[in-house]
PDB file of N, CA and C in Angstrom:
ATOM      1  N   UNK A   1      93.670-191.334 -95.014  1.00  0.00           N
ATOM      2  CA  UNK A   1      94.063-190.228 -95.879  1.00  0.00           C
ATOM      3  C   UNK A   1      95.523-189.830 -95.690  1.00  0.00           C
ATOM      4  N   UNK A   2      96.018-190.780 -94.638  1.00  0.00           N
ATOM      5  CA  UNK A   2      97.569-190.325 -94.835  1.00  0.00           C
ATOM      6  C   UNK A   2      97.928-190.475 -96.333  1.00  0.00           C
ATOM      7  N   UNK A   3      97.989-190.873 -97.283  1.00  0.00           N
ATOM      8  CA  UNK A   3      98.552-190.707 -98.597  1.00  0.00           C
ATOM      9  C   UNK A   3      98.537-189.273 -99.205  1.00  0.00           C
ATOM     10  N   UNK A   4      97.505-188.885 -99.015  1.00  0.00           N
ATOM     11  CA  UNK A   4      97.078-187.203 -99.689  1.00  0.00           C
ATOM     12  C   UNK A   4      97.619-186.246 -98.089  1.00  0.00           C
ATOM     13  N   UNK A   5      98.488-186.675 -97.599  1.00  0.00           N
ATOM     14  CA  UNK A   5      98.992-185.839 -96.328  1.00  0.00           C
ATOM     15  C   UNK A   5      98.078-185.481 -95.414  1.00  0.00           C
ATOM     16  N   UNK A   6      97.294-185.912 -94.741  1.00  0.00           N
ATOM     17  CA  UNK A   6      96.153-185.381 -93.683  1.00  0.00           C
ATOM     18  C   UNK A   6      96.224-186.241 -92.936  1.00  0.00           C
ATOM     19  N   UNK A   7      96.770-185.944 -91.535  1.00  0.00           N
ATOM     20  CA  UNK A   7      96.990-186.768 -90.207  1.00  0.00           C
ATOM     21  C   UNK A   7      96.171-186.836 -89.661  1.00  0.00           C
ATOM     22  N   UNK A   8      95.998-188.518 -88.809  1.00  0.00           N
ATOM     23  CA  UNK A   8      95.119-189.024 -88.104  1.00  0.00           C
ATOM     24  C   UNK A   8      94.314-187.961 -87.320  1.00  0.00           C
ATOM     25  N   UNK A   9      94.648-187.275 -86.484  1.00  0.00           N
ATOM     26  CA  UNK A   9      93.954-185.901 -86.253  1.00  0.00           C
ATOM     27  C   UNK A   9      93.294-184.736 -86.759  1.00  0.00           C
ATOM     28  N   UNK A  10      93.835-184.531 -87.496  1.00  0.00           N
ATOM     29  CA  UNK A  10      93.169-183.747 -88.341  1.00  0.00           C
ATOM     30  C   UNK A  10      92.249-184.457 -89.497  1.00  0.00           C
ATOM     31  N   UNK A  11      91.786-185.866 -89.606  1.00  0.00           N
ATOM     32  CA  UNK A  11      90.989-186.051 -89.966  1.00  0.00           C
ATOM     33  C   UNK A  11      89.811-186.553 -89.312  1.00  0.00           C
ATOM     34  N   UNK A  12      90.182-187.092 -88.124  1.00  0.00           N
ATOM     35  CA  UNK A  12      89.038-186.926 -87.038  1.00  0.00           C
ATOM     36  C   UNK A  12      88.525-185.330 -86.764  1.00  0.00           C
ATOM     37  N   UNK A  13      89.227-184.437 -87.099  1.00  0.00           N
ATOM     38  CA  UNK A  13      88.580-182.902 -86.541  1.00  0.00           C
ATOM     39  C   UNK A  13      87.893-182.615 -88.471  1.00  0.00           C
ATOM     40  N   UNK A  14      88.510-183.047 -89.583  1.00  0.00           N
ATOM     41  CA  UNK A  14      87.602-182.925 -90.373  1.00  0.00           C
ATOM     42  C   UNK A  14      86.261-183.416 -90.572  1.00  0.00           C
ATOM     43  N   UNK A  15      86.324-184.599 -90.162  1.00  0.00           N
ATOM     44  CA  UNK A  15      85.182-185.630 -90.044  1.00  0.00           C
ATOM     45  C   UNK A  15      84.071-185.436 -88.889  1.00  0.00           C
ATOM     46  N   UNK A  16      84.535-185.031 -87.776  1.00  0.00           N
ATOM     47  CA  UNK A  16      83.556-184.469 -86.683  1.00  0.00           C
ATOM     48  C   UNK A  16      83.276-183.063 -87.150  1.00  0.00           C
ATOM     49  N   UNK A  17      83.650-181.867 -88.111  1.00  0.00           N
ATOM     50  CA  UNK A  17      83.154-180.879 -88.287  1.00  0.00           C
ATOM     51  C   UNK A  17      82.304-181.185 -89.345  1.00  0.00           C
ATOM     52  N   UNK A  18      82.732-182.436 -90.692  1.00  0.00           N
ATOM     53  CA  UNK A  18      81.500-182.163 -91.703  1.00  0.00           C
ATOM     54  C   UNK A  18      80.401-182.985 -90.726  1.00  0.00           C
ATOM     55  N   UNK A  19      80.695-184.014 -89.652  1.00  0.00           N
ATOM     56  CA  UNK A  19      78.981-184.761 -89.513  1.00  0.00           C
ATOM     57  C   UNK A  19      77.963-183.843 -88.383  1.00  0.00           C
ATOM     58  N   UNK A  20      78.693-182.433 -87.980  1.00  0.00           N
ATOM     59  CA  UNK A  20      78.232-181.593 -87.147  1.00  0.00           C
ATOM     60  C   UNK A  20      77.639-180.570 -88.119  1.00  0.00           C
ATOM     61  N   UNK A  21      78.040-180.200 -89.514  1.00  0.00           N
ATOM     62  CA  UNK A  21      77.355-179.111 -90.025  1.00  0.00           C
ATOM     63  C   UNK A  21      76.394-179.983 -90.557  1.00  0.00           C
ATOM     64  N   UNK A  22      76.538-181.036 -91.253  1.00  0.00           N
ATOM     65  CA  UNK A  22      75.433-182.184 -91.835  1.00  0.00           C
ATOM     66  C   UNK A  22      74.153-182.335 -90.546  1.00  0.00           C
ATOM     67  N   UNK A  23      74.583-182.863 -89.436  1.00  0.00           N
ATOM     68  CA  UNK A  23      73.593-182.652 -88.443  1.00  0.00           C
ATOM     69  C   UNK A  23      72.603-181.489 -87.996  1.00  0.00           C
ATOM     70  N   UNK A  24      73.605-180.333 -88.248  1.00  0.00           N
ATOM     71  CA  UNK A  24      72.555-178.625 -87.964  1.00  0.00           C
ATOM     72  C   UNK A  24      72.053-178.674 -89.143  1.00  0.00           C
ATOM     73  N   UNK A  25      72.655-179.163 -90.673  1.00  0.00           N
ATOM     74  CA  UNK A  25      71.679-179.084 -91.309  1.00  0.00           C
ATOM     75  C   UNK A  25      70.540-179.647 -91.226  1.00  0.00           C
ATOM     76  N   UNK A  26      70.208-180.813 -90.866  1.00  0.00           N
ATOM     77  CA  UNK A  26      69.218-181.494 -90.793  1.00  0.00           C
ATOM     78  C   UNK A  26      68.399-180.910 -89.681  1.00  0.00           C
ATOM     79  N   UNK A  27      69.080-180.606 -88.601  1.00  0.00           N
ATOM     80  CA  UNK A  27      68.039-179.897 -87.459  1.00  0.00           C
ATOM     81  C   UNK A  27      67.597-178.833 -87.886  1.00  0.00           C
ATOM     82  N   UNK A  28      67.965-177.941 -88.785  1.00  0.00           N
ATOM     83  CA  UNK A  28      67.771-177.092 -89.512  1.00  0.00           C
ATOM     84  C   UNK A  28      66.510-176.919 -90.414  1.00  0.00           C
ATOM     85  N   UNK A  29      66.375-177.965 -91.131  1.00  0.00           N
ATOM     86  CA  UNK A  29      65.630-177.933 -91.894  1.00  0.00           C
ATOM     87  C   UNK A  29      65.997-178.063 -93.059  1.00  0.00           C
ATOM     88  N   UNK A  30      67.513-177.631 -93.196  1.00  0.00           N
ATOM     89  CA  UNK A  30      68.189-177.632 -94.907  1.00  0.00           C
ATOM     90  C   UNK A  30      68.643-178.889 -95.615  1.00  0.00           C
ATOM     91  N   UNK A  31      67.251-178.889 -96.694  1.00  0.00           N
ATOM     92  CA  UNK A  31      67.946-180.426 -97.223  1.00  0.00           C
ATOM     93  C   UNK A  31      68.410-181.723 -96.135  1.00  0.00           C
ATOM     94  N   UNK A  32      66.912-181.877 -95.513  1.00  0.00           N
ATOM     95  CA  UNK A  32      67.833-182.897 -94.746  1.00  0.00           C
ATOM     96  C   UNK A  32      67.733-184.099 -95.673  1.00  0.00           C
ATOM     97  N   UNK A  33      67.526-184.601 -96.661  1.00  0.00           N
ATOM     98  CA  UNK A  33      67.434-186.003 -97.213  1.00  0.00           C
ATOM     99  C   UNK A  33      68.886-185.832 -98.353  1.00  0.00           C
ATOM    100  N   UNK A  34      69.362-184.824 -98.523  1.00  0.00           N
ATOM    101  CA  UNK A  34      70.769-184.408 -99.085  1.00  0.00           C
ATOM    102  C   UNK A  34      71.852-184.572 -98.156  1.00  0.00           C
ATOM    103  N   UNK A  35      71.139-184.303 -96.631  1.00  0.00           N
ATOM    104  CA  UNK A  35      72.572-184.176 -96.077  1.00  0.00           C
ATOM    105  C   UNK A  35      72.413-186.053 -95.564  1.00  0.00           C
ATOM    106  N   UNK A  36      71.381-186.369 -95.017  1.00  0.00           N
ATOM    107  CA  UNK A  36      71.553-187.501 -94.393  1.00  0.00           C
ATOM    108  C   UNK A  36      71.627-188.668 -95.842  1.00  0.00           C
ATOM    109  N   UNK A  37      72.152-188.388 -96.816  1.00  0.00           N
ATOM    110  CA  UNK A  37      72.688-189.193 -98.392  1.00  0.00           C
ATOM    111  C   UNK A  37      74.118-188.899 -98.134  1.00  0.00           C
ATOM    112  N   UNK A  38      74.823-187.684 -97.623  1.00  0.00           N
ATOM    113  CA  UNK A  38      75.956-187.459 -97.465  1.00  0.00           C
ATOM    114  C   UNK A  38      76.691-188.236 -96.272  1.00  0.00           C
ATOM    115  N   UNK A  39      75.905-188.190 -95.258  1.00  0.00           N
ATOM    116  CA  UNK A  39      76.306-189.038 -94.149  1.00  0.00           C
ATOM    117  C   UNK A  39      76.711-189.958 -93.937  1.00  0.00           C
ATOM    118  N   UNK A  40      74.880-190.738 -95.009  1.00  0.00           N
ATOM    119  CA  UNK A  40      75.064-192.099 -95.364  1.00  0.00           C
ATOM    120  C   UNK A  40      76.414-192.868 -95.764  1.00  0.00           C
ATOM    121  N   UNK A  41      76.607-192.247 -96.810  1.00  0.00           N
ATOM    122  CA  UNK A  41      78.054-192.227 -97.416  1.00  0.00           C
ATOM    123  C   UNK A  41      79.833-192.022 -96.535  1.00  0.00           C
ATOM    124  N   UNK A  42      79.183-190.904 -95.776  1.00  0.00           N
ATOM    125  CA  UNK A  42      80.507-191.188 -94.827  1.00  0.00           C
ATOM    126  C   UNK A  42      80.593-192.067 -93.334  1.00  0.00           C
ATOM    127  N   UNK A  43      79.660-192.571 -93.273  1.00  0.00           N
ATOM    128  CA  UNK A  43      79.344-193.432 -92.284  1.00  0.00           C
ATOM    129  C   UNK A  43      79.408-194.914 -93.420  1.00  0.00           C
ATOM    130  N   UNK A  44      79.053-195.173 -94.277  1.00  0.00           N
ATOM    131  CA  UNK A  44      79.664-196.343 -95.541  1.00  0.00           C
ATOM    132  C   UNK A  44      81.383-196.644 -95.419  1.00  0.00           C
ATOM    133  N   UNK A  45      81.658-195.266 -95.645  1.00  0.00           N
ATOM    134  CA  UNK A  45      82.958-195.321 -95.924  1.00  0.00           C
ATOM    135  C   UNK A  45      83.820-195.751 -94.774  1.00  0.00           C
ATOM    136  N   UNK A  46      83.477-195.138 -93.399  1.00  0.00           N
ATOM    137  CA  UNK A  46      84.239-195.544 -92.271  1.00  0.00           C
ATOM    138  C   UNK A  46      84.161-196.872 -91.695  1.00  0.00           C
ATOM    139  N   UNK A  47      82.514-197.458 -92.025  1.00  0.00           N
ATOM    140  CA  UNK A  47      82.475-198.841 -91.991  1.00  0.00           C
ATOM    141  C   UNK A  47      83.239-199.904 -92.456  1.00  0.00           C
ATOM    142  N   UNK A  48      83.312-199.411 -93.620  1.00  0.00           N
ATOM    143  CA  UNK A  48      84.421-200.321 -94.809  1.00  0.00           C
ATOM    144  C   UNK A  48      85.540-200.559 -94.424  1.00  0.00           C
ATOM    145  N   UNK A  49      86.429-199.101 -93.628  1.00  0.00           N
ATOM    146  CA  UNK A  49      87.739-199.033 -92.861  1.00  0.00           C
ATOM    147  C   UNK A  49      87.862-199.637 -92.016  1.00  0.00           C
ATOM    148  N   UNK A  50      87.175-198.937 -90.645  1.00  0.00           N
ATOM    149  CA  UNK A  50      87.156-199.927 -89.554  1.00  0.00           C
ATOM    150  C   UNK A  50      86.209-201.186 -89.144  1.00  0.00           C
ATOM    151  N   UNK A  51      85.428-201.819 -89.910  1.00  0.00           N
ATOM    152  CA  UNK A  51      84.813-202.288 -89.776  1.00  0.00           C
ATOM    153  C   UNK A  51      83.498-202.824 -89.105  1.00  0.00           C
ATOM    154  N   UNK A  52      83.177-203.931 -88.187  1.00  0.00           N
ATOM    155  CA  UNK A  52      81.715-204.687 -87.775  1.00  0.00           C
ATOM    156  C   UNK A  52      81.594-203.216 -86.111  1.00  0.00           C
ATOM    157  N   UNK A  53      82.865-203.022 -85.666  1.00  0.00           N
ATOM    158  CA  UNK A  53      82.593-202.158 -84.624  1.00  0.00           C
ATOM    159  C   UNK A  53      82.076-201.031 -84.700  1.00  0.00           C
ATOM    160  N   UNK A  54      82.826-200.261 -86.059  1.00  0.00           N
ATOM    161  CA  UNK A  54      82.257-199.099 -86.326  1.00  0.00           C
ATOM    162  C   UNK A  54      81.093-198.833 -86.843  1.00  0.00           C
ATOM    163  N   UNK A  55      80.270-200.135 -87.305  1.00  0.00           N
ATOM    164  CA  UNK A  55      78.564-200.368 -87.742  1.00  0.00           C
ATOM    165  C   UNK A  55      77.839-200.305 -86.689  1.00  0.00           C
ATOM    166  N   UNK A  56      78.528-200.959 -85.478  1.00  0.00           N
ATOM    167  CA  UNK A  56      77.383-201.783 -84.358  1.00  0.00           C
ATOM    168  C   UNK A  56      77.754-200.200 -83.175  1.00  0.00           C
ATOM    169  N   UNK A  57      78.771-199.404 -83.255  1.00  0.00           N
ATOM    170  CA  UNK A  57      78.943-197.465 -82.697  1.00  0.00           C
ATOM    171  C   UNK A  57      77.882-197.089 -83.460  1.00  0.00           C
ATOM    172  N   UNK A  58      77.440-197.225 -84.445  1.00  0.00           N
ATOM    173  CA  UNK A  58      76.757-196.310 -85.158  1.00  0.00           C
ATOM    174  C   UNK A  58      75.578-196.518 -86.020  1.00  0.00           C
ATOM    175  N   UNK A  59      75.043-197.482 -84.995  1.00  0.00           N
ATOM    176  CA  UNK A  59      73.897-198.229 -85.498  1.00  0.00           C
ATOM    177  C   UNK A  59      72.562-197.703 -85.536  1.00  0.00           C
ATOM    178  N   UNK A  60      72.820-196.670 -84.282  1.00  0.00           N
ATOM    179  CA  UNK A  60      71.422-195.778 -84.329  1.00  0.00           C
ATOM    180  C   UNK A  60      71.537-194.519 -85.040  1.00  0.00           C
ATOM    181  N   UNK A  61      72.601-194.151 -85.355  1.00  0.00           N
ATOM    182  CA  UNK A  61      72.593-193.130 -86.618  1.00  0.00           C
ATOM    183  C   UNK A  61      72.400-193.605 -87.667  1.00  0.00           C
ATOM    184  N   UNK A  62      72.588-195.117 -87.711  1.00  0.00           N
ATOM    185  CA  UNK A  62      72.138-195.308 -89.235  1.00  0.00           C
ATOM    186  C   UNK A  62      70.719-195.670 -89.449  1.00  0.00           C
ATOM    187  N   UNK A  63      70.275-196.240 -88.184  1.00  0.00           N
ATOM    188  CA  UNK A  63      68.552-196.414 -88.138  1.00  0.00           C
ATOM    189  C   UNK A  63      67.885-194.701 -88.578  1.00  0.00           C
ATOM    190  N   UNK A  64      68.422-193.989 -88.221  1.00  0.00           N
ATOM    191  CA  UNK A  64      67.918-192.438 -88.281  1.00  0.00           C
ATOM    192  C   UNK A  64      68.248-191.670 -89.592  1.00  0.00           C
ATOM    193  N   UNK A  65      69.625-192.050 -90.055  1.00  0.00           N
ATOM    194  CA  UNK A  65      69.282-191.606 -91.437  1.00  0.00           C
ATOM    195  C   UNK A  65      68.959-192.046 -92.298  1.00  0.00           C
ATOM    196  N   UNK A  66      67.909-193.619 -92.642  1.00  0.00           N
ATOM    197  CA  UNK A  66      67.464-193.938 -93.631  1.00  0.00           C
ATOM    198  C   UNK A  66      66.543-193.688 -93.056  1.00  0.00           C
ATOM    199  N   UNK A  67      65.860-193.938 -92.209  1.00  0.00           N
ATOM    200  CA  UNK A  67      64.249-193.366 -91.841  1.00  0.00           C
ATOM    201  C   UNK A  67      63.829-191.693 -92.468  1.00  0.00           C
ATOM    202  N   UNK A  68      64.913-191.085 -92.133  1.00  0.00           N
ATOM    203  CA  UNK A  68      64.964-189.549 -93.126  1.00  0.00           C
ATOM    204  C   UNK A  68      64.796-189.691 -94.295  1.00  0.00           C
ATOM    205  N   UNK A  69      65.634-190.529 -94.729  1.00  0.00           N
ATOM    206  CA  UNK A  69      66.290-190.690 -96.283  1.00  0.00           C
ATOM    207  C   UNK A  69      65.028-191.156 -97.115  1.00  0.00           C
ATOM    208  N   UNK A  70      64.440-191.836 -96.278  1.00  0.00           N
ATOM    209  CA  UNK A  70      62.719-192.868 -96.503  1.00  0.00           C
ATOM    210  C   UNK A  70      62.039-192.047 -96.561  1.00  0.00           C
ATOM    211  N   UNK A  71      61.754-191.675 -95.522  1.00  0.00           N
ATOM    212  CA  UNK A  71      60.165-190.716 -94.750  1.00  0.00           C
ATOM    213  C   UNK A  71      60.635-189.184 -94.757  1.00  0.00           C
ATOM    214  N   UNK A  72      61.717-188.989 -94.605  1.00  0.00           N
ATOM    215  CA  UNK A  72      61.907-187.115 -94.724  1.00  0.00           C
ATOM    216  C   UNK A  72      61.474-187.089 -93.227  1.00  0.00           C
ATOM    217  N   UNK A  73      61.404-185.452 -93.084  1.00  0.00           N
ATOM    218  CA  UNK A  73      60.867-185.404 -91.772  1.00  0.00           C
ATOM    219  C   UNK A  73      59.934-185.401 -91.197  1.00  0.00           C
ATOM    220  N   UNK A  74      59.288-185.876 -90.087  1.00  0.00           N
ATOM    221  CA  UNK A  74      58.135-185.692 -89.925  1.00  0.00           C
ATOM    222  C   UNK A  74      57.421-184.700 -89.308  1.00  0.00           C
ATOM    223  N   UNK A  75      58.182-183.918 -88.518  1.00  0.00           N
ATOM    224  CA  UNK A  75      57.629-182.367 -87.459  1.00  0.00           C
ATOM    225  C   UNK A  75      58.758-181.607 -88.696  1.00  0.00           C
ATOM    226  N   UNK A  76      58.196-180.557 -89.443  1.00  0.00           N
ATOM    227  CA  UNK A  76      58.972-179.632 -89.913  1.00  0.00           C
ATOM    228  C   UNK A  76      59.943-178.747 -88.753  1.00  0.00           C
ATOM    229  N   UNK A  77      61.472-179.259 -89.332  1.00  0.00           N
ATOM    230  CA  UNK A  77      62.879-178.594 -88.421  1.00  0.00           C
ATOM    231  C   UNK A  77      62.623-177.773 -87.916  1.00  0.00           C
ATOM    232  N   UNK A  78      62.413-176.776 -89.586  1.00  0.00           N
ATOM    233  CA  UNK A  78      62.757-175.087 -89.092  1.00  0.00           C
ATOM    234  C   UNK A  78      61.184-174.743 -87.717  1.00  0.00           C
ATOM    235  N   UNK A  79      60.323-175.338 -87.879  1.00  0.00           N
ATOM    236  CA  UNK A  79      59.548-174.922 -86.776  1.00  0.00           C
ATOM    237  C   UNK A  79      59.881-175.333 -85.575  1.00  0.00           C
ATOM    238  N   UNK A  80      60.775-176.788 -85.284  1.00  0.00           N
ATOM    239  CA  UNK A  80      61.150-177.131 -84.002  1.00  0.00           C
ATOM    240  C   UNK A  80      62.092-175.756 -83.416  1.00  0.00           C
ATOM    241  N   UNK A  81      62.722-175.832 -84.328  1.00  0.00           N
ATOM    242  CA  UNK A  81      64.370-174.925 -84.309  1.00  0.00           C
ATOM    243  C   UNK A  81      63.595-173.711 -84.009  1.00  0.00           C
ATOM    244  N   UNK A  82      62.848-172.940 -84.636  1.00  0.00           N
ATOM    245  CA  UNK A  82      62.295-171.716 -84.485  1.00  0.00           C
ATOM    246  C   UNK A  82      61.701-171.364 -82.968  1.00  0.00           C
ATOM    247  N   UNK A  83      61.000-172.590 -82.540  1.00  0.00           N
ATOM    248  CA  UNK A  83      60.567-172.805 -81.095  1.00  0.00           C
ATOM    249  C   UNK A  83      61.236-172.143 -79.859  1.00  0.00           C
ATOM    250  N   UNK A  84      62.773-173.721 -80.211  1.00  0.00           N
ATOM    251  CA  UNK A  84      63.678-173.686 -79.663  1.00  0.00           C
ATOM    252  C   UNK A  84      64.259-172.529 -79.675  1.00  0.00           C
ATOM    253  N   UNK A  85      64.761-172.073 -80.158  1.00  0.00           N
ATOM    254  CA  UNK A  85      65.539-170.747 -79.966  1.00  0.00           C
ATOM    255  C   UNK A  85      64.580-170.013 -79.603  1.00  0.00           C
ATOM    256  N   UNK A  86      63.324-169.388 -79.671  1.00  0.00           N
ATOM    257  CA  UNK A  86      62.400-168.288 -78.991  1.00  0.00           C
ATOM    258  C   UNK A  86      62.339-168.875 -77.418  1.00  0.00           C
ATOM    259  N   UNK A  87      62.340-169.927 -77.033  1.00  0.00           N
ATOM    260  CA  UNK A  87      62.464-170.609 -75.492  1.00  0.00           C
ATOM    261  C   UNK A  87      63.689-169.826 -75.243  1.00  0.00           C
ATOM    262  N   UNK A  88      64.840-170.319 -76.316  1.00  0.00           N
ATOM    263  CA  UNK A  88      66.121-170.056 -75.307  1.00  0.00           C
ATOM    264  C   UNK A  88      66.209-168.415 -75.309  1.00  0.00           C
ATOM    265  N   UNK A  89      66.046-167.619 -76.203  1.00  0.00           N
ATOM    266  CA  UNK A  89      66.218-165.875 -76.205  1.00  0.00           C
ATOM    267  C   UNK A  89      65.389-165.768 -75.364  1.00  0.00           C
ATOM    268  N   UNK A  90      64.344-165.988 -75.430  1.00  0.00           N
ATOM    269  CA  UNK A  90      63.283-165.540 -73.729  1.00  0.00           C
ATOM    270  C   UNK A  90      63.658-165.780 -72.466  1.00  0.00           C
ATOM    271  N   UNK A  91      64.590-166.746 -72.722  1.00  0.00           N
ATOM    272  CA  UNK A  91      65.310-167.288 -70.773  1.00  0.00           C
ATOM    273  C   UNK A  91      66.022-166.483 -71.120  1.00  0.00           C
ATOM    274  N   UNK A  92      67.135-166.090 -71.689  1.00  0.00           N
ATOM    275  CA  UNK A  92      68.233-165.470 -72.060  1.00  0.00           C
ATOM    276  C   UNK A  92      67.479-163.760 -71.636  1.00  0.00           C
ATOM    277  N   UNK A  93      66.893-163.550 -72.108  1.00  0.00           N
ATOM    278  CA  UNK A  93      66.251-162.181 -72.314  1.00  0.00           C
ATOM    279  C   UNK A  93      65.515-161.578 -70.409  1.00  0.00           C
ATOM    280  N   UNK A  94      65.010-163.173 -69.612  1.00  0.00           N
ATOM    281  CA  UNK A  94      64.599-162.826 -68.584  1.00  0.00           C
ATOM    282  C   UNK A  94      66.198-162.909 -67.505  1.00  0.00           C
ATOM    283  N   UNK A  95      67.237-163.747 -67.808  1.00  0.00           N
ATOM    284  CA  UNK A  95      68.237-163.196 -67.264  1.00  0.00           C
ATOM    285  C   UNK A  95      68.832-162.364 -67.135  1.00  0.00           C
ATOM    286  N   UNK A  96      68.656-161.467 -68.313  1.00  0.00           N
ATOM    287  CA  UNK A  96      69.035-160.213 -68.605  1.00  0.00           C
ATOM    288  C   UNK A  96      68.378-158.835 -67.591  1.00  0.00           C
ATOM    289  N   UNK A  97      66.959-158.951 -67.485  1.00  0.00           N
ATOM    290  CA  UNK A  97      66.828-158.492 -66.721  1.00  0.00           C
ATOM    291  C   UNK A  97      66.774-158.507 -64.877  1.00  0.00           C
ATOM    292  N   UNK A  98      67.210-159.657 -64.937  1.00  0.00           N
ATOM    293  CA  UNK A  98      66.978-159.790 -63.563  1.00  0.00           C
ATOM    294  C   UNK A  98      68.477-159.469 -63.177  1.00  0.00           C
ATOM    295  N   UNK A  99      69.803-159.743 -63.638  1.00  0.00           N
ATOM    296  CA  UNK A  99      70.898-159.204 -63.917  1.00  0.00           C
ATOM    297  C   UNK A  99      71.099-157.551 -63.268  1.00  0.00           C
ATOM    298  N   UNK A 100      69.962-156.485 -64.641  1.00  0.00           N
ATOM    299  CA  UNK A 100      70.198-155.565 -64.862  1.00  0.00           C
ATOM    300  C   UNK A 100      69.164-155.143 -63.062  1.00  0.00           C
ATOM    301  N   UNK A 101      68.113-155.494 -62.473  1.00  0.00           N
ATOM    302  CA  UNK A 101      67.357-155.205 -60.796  1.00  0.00           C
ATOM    303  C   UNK A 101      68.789-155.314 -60.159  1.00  0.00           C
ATOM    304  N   UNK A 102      69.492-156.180 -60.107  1.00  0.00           N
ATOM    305  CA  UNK A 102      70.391-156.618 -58.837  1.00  0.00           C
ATOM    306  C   UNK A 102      71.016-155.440 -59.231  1.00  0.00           C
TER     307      UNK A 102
END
């Protein structure tokens, strides 16, 4: 993307922020067969650039987002995610008090 002015850096920090919100989406629950089509696509595109290395880095992300893209999910997100976070506020919540004894 140097042509449209966006330096090597700053497109690695664009590119690691969209495949990190694409990823919470999917852990999420939101549209994951939208986001992992988006992925698809930017994981296409970087292949094309750098080529056979950047397929065989990213070979198990690509096993994982057509299996999505195929099958969708199979444990609904938002209930993993919902879990998860009531685990972590409850540790969070018993540190708190043990904090507030000392």
């Amino acid at each position: 993307l140097l042509h449209f002015g966006v330096s090597n850096p700053m497109f690695v920090l664009v590119s690691g922020l969209a495949e990190l919100l694409l990823g919470m989406s999917i852990f999420m629950g939101w549209f994951p067969r939208a986001a992992v089509l988006v992925l698809l696509g930017i994981f296409f595109g970087t292949t094309t650039i750098f080529g056979m290395e950047e397929f065989i880095g990213h070979a198990a992300c690509y096993s994982s987002i057509l299996s999505i893209a195929l099958w969708g999910v199979a444990v609904p997100a938002p209930t993993f995610a919902k879990k998860l976070s009531q685990t972590v506020l409850s540790k969070l919540n018993s540190a708190k008090l043990v904090l507030v004894r000392c």
